[in-house]
N, C-alpha and C. Protein backbone atom coordinates (compact mmCIF):
# COMPACT_ATOMS: atom_id res chain seq x y z
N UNK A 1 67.29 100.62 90.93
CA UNK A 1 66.50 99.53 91.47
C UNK A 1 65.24 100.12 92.06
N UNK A 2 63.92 99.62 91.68
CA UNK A 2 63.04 99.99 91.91
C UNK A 2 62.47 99.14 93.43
N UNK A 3 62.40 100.21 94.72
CA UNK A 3 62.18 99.50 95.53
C UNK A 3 60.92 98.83 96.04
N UNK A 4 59.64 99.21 95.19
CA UNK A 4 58.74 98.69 94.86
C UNK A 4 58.73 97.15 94.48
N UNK A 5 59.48 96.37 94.23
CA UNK A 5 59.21 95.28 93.00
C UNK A 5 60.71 94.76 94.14
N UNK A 6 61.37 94.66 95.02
CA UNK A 6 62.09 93.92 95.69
C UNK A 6 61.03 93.74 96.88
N UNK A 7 61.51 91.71 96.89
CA UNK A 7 60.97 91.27 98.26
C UNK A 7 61.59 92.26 99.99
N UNK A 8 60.19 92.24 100.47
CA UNK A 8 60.59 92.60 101.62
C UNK A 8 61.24 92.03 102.64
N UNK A 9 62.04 92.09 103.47
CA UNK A 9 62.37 91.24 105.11
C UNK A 9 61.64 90.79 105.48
N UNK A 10 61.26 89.79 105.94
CA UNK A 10 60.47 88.96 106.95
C UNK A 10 60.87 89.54 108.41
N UNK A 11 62.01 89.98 108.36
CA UNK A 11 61.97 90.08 110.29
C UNK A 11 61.49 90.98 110.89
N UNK A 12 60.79 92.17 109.75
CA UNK A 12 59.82 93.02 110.73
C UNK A 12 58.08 92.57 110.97
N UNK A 13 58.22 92.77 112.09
CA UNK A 13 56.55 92.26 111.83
C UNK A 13 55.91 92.77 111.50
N UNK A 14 54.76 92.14 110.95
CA UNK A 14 53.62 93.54 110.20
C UNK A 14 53.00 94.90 110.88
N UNK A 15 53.10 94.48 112.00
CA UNK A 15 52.25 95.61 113.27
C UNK A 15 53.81 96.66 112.97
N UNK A 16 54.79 96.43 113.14
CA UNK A 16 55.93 97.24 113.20
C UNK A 16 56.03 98.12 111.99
N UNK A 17 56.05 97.15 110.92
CA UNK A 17 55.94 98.35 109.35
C UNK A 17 55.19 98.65 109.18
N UNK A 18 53.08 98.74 109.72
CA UNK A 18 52.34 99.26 109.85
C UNK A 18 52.27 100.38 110.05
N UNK A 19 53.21 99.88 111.83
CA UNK A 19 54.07 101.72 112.33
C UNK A 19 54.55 102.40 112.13
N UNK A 20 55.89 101.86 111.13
CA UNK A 20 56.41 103.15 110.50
C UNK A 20 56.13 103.38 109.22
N UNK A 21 55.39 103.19 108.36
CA UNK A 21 54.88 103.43 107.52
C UNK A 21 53.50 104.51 107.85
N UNK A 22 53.06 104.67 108.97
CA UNK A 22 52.20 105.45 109.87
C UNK A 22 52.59 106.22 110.05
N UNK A 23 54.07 106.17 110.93
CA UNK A 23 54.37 107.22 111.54
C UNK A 23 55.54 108.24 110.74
N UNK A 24 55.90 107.42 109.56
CA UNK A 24 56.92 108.19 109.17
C UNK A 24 56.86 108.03 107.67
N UNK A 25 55.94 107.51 107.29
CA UNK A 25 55.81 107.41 106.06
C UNK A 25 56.97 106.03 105.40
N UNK A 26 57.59 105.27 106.32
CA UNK A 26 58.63 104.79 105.53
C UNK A 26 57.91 102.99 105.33
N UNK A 27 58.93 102.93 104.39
CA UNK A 27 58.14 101.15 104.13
C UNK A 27 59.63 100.31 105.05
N UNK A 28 59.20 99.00 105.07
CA UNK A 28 60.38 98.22 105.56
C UNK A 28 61.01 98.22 104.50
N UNK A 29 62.61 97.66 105.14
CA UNK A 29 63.60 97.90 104.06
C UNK A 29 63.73 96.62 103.62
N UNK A 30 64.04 96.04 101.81
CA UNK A 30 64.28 94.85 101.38
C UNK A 30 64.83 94.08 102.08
N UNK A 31 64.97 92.62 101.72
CA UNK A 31 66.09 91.72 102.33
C UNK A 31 67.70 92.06 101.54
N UNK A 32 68.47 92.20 102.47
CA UNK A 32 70.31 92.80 101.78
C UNK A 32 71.10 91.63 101.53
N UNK A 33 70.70 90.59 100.38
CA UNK A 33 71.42 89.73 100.01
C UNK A 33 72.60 90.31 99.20
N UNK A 34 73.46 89.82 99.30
CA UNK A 34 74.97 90.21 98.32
C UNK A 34 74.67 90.39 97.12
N UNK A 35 73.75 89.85 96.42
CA UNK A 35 73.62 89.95 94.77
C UNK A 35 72.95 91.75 95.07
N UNK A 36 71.52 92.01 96.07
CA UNK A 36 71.07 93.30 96.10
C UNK A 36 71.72 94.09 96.72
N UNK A 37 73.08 94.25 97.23
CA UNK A 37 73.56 95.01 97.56
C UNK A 37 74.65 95.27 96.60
N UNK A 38 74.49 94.50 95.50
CA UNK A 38 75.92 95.23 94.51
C UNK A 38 74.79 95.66 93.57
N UNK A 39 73.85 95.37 93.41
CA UNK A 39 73.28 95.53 92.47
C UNK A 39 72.70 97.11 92.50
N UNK A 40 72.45 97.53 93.98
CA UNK A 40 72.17 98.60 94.61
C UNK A 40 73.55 99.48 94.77
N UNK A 41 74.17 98.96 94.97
CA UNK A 41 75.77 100.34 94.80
C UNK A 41 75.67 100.67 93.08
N UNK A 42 75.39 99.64 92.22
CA UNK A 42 75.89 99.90 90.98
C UNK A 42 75.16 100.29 90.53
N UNK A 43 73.72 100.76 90.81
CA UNK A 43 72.26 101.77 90.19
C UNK A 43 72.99 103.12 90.77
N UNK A 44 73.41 103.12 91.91
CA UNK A 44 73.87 104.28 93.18
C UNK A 44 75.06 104.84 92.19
N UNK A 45 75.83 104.00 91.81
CA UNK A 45 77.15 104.94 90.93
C UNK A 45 76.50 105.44 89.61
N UNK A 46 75.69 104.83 89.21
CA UNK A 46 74.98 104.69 87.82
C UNK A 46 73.99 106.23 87.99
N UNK A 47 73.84 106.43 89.01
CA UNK A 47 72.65 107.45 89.43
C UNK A 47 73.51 108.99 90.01
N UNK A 48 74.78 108.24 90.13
CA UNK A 48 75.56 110.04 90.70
C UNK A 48 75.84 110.54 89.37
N UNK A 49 76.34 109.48 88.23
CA UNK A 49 77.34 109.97 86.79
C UNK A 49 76.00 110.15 86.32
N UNK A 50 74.87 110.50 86.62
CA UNK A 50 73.67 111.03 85.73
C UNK A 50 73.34 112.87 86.20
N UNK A 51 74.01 113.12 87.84
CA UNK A 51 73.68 114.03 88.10
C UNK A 51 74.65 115.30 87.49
N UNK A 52 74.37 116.90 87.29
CA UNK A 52 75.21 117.72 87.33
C UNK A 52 76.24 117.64 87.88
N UNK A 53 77.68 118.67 87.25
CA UNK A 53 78.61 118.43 88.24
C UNK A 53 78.56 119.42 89.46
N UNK A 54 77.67 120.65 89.30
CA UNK A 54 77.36 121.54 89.91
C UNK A 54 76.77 120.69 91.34
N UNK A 55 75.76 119.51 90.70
CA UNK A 55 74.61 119.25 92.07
C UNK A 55 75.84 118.10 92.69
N UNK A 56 76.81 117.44 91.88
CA UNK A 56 77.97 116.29 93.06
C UNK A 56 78.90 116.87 93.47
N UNK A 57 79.11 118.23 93.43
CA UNK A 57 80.74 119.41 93.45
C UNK A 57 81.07 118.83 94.79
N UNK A 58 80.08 118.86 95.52
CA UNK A 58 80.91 118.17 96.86
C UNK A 58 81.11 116.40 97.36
N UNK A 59 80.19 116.02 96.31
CA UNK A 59 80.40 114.36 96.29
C UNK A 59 82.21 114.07 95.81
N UNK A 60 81.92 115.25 94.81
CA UNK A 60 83.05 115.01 93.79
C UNK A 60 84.64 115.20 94.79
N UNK A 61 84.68 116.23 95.22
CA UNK A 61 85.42 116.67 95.96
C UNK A 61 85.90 115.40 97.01
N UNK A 62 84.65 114.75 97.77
CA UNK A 62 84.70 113.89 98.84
C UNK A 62 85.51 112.66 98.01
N UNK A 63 85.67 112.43 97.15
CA UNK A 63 86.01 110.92 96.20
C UNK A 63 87.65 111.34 96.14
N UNK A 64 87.92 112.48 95.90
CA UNK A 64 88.87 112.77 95.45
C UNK A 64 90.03 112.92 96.89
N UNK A 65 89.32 114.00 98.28
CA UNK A 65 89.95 114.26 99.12
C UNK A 65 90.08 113.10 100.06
N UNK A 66 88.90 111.98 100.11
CA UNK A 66 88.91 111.19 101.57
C UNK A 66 88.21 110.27 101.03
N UNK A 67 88.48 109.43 100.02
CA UNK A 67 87.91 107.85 99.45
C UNK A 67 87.90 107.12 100.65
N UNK A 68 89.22 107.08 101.51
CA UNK A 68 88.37 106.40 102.82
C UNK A 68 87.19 106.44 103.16
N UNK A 69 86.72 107.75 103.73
CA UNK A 69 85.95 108.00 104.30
C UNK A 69 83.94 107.47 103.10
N UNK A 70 84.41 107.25 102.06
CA UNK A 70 83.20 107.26 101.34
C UNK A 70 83.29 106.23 100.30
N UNK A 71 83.61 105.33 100.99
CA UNK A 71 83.07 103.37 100.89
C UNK A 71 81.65 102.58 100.64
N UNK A 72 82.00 101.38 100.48
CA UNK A 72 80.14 100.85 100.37
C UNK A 72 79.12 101.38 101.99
N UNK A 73 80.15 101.23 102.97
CA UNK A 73 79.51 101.43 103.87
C UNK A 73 78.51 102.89 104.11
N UNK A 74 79.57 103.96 103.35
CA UNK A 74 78.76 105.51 103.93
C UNK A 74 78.21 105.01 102.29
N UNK A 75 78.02 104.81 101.30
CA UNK A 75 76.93 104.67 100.36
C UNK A 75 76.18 103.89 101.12
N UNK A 76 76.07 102.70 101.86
CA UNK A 76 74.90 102.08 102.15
C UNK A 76 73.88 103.02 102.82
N UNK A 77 74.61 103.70 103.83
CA UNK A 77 73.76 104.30 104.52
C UNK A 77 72.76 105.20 103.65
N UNK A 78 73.25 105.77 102.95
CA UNK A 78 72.07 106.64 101.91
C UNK A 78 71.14 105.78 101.09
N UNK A 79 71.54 104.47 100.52
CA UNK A 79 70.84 104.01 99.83
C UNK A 79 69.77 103.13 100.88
N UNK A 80 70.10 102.98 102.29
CA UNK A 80 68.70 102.67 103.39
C UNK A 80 67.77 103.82 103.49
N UNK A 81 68.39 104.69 103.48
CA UNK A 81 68.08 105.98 104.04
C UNK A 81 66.80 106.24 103.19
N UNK A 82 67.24 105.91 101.82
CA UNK A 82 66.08 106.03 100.79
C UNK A 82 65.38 104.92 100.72
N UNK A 83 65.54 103.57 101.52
CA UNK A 83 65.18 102.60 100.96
C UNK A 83 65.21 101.80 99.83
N UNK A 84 66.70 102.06 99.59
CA UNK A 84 67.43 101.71 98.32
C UNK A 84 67.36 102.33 96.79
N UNK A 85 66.25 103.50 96.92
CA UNK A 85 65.86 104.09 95.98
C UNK A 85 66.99 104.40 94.77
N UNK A 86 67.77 104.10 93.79
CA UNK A 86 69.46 104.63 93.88
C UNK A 86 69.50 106.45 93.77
N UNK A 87 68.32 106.77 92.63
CA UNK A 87 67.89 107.80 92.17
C UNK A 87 68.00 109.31 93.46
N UNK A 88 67.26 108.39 94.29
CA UNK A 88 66.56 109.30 95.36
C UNK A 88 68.16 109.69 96.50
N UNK A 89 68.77 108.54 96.65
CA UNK A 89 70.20 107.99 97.53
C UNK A 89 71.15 109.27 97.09
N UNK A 90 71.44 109.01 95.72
CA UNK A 90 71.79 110.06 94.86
C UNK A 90 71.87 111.21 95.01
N UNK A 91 70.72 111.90 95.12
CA UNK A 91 70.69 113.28 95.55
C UNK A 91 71.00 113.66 96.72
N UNK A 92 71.15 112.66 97.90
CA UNK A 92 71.11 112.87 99.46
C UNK A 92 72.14 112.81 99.67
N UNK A 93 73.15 111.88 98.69
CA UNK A 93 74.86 111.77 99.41
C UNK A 93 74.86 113.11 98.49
N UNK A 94 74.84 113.60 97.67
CA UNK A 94 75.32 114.64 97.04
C UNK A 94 74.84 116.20 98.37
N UNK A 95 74.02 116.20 98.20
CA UNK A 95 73.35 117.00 99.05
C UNK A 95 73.87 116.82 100.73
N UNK A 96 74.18 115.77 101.21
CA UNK A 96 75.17 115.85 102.47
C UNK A 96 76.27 116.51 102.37
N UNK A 97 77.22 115.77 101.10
CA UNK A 97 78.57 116.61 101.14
C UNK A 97 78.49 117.96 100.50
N UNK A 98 77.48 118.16 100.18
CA UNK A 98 77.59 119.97 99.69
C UNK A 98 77.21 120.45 101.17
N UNK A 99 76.45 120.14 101.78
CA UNK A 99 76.54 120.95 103.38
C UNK A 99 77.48 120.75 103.98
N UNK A 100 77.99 119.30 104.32
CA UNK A 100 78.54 119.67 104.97
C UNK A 100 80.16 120.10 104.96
N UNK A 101 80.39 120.44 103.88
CA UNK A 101 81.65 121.21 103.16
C UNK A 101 80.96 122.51 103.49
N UNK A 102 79.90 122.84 103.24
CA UNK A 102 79.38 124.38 103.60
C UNK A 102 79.38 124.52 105.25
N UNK A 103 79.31 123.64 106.02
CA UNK A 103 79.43 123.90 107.87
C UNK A 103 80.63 123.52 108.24
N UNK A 104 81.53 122.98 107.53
CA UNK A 104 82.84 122.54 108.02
C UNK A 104 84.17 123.10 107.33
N UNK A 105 83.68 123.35 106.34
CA UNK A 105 84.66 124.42 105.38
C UNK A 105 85.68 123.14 104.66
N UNK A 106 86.51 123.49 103.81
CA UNK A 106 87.58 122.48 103.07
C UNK A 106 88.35 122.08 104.19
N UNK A 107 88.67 122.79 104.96
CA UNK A 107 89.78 121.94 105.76
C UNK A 107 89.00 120.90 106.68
N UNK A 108 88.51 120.73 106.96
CA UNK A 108 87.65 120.34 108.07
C UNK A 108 87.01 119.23 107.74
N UNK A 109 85.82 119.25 106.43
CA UNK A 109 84.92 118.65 105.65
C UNK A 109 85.61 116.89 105.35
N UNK A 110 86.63 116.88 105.06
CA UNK A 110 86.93 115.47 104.69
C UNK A 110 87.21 114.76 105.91
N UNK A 111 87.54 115.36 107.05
CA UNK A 111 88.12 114.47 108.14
C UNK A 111 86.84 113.90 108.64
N UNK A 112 87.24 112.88 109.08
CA UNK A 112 86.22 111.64 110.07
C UNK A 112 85.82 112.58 111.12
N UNK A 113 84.01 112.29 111.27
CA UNK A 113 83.45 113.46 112.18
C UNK A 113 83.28 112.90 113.77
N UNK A 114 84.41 113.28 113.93
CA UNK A 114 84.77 112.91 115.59
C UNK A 114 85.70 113.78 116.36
N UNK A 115 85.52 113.86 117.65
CA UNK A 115 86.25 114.39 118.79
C UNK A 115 87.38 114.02 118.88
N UNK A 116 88.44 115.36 118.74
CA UNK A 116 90.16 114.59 118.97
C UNK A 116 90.83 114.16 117.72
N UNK A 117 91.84 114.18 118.12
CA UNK A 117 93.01 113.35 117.25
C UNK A 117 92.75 114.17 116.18
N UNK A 118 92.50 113.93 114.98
CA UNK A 118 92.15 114.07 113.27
C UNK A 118 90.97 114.26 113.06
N UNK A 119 90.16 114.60 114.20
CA UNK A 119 88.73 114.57 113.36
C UNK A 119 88.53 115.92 113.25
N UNK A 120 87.48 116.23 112.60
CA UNK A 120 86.59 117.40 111.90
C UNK A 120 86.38 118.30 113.30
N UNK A 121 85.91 117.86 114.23
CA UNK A 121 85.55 118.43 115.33
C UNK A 121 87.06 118.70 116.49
N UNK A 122 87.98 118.73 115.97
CA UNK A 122 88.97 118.81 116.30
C UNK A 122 89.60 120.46 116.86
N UNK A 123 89.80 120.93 117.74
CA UNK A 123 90.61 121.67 117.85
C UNK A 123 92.20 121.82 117.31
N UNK A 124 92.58 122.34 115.97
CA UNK A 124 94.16 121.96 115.96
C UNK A 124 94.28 123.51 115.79
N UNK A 125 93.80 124.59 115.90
CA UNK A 125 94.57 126.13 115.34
C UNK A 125 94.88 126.30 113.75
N UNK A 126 93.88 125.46 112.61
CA UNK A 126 94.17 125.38 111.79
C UNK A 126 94.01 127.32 111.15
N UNK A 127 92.97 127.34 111.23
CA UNK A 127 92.67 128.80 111.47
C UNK A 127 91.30 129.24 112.28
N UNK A 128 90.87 130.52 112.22
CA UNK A 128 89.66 131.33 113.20
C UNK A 128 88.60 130.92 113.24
N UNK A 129 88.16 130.35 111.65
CA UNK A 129 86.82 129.97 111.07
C UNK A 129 86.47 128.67 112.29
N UNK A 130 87.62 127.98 111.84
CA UNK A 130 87.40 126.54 112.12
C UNK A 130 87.42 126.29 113.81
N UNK A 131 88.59 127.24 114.18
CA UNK A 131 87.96 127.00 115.59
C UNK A 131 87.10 127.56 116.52
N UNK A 132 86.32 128.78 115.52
CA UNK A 132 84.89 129.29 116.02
C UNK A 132 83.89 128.00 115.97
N UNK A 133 84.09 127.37 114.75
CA UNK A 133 83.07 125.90 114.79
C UNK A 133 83.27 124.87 115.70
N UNK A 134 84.09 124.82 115.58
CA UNK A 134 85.18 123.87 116.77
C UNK A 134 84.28 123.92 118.00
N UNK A 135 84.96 125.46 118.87
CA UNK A 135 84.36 125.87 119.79
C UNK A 135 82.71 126.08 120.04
N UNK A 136 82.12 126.30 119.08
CA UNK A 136 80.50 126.20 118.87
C UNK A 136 79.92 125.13 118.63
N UNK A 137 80.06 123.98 117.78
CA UNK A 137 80.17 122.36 118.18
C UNK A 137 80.13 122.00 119.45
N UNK A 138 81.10 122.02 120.32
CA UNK A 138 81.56 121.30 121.69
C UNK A 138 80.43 121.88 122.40
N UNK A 139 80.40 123.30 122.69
CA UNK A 139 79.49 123.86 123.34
C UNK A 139 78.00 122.82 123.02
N UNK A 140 77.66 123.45 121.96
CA UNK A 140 76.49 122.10 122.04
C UNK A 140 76.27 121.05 121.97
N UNK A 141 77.23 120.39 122.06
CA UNK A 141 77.78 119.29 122.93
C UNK A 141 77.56 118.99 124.70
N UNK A 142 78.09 119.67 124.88
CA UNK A 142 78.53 119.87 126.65
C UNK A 142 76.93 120.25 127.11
N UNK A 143 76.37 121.55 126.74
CA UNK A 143 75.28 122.02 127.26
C UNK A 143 74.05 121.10 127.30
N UNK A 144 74.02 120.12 126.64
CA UNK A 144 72.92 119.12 126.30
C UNK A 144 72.10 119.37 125.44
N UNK A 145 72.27 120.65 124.39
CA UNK A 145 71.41 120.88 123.45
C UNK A 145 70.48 119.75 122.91
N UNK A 146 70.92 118.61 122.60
CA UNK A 146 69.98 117.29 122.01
C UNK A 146 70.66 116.51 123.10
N UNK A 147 69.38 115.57 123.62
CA UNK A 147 69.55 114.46 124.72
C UNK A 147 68.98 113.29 124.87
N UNK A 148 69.26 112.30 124.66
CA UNK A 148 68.46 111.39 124.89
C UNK A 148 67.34 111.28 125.85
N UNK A 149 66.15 110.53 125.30
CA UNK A 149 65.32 110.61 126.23
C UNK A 149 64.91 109.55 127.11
N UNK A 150 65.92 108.52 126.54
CA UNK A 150 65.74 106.76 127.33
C UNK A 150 64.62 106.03 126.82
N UNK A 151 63.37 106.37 125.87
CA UNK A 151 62.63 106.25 125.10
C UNK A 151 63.09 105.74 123.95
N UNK A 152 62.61 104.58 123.39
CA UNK A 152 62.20 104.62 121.77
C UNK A 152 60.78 104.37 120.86
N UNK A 153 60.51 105.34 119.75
CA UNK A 153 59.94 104.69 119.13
C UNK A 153 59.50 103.12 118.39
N UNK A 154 58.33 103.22 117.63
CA UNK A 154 58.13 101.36 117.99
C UNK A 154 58.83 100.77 116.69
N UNK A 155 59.51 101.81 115.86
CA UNK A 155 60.48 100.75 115.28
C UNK A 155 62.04 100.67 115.77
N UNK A 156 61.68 100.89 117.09
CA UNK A 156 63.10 100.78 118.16
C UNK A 156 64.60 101.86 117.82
N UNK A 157 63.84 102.76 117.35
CA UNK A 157 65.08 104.02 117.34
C UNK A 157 64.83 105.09 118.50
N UNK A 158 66.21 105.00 118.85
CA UNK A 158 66.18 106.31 119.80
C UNK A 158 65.56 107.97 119.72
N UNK A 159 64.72 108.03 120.56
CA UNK A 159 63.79 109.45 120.61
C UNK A 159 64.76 110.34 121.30
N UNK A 160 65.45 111.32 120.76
CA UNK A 160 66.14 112.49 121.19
C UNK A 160 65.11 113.72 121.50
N UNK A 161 65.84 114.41 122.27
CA UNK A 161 65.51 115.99 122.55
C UNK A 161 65.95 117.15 122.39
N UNK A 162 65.80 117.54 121.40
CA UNK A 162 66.67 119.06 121.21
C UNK A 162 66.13 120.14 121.87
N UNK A 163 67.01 121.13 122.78
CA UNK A 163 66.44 122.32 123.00
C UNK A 163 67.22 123.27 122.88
N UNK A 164 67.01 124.24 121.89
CA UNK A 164 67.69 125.03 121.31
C UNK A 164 67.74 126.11 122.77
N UNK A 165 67.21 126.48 124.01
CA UNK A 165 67.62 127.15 124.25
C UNK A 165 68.71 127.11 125.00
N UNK A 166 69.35 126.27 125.10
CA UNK A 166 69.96 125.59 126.05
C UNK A 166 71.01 126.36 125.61
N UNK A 167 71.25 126.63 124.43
CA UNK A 167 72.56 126.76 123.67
C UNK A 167 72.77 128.81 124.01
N UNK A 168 71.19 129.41 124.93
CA UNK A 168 71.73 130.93 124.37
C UNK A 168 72.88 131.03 125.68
């Protein structure tokens, strides 16, 4: 789906997509009627079975280990992300789960990325790797490495603060 040639939302105002189209290069996102949102998953599936299996190895993996976890919902998010681009969406969910299978390792990588219980960020003693990450996660966590700044930009997203030194 070419996101060029879909009507835009009305509910941003023009001064607002002025802004982020200014500030970030991005356009407003279409209107998400039910017909464009299947129509947009089904360019999105249509656009992974076009890629290498080398460039989806970790899409592939993710379908297979944790279909929960990778629903219309975590496709939507990539296909906003691109602005429905499917092409562009494509490469980014692929390119997420190859990292982050590369920072979380197989055991780790499929679980829901949260604190406790079952998640990824979990302390369980699975082995050394994982709870060096574990333990290096939380830490920058706790220390405030990234912080909110009570600020938002003017298309109303939260302005964070990272400071890497926080973490030596």
């Amino acid at each position: 789906i070419n996101s060029n040639t879909n009507t835009m939302s009305s509910s941003v105002p023009d001064a607002a997509a002025a802004a982020l189209l200014n500030i970030y290069g991005q356009k407003t996102q279409p209107e998400e009627t039910p017909d464009f949102l299947s129509k947009s998953q089904a360019a999105l599936t249509e656009e992974l079975g076009k890629l290498s299996e080398d460039q989806k190895a970790g899409w592939s993996k993710a379908c297979e280990k944790c279909p929960d976890l990778i629903g219309d919902e975590h496709r939507l998010m990539f296909l906003r992300c691109e602005v429905f681009n499917a092409e562009l969406a494509a490469v980014r969910i692929c390119k997420y789960w190859n990292r982050r299978i590369e920072l979380f390792g197989d055991n780790c990588a499929f679980k829901p990325l949260h604190l406790g219980g079952d998640g990824a960020l979990s302390s369980n003693g699975s082995n050394a790797k994982d709870e060096a990450m574990v333990k290096y996660t939380l830490k920058g966590l706790h220390v405030g490495f990234i912080r909110p700044t009570q600020t938002h930009d003017v298309g109303g997203r939260a302005v964070l603060f990272a400071d890497p030194s926080r973490l030596a």
